[in-house]
C-alpha atoms as a PDB file:
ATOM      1  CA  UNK A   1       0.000   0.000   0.000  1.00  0.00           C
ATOM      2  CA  UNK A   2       0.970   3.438  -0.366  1.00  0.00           C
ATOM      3  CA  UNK A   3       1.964   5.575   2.463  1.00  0.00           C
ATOM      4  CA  UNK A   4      -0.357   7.995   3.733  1.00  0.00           C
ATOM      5  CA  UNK A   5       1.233  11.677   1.906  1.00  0.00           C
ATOM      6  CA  UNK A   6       1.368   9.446  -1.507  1.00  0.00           C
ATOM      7  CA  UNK A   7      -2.555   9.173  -1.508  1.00  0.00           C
ATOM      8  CA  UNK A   8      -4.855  11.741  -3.300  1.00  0.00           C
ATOM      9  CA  UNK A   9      -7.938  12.341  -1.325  1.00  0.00           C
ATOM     10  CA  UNK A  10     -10.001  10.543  -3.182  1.00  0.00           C
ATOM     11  CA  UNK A  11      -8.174   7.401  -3.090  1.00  0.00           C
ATOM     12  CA  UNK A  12      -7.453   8.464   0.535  1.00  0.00           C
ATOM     13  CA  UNK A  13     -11.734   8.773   1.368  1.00  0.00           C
ATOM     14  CA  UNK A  14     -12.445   5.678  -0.373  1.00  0.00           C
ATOM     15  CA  UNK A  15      -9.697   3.818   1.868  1.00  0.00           C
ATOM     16  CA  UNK A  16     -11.317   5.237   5.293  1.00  0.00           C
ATOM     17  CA  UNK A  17     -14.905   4.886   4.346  1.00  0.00           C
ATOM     18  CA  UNK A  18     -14.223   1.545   3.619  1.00  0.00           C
ATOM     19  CA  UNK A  19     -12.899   1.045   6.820  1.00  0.00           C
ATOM     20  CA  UNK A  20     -15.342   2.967   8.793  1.00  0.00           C
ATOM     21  CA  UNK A  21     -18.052   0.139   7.553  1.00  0.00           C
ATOM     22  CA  UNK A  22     -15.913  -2.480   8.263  1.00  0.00           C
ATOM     23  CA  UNK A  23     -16.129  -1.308  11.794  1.00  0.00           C
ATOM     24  CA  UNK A  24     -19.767  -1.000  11.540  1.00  0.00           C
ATOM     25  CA  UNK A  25     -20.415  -4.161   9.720  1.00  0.00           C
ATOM     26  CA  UNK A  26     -18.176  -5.713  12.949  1.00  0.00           C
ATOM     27  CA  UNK A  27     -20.107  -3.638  15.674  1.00  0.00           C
ATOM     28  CA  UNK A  28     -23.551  -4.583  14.429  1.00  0.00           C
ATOM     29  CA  UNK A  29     -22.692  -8.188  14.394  1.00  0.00           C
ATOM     30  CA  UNK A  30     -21.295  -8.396  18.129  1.00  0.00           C
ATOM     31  CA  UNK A  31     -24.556  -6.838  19.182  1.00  0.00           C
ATOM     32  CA  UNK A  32     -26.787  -9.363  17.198  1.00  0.00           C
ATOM     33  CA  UNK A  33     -27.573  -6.590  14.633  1.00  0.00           C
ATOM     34  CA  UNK A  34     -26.515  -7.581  11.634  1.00  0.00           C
ATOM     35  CA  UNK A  35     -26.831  -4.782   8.567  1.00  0.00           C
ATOM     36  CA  UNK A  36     -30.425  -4.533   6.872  1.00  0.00           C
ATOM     37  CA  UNK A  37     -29.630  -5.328   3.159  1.00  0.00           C
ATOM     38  CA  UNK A  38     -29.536  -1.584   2.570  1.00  0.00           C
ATOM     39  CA  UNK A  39     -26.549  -1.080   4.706  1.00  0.00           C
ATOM     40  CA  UNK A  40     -24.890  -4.415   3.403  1.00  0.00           C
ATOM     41  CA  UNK A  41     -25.491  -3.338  -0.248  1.00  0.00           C
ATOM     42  CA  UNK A  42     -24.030   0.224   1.445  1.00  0.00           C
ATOM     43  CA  UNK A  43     -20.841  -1.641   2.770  1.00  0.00           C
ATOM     44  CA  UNK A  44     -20.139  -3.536  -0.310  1.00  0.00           C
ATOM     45  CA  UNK A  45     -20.238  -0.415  -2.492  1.00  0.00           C
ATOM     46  CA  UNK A  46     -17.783   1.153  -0.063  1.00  0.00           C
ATOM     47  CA  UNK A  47     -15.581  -2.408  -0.221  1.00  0.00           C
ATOM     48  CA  UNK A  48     -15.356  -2.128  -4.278  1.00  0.00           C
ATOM     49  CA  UNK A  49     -14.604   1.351  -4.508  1.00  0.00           C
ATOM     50  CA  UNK A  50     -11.743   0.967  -2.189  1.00  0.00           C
ATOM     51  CA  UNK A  51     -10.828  -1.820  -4.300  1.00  0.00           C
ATOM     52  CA  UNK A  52     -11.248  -0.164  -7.716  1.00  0.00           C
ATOM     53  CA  UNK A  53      -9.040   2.410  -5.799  1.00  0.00           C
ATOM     54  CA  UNK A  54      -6.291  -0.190  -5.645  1.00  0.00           C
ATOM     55  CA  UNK A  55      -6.215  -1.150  -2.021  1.00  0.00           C
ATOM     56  CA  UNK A  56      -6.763  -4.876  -0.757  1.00  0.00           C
ATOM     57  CA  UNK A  57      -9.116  -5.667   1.514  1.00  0.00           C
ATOM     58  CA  UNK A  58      -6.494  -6.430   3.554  1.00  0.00           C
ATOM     59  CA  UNK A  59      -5.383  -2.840   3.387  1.00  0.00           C
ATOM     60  CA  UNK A  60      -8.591  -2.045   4.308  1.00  0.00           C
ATOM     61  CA  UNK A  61      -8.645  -3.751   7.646  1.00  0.00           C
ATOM     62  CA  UNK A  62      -5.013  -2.982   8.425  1.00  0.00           C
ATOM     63  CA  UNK A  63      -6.498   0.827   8.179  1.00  0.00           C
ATOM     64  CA  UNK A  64      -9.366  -0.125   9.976  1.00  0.00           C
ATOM     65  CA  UNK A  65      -7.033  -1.048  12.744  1.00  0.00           C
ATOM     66  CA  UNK A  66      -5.165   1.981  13.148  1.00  0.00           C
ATOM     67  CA  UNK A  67      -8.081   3.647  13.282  1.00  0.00           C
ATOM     68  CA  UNK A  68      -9.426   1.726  15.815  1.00  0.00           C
ATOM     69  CA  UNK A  69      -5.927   2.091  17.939  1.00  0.00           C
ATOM     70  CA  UNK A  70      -6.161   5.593  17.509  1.00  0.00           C
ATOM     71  CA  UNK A  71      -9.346   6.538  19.538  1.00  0.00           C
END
């Protein structure tokens, strides 16, 4: 993956939001909530445009996990 300064913001949004539903998607599920098929079909969109932005998934959940360390 490409350090943080090398990413446009685009690329750099797409990465985070991607992440950010991850964390949802995660939440929901410990509580017994799992996402309505809206908010899947909401998380998968986020997934592939973090893909078709050339990240991994698991770039995706490494990011996810600095986030998560950093609150």
């Amino acid at each position: 993956m490409s350090t943080w300064n090398d990413l446009t913001d685009e690329r750099l949004n797409a990465l985070h939001w991607a992440a950010v539903a991850i964390g949802l998607k995660a939440s929901r599920e410990r509580r017994g909530m799992p996402l309505t098929a809206d908010e899947l079909a909401t998380h998968e969109r986020y997934q592939t445009n973090a893909r078709d932005h050339g990240f991994t998934d698991a770039d995706v959940r490494d990011y996810h996990a600095k986030l998560a360390a950093s609150r």
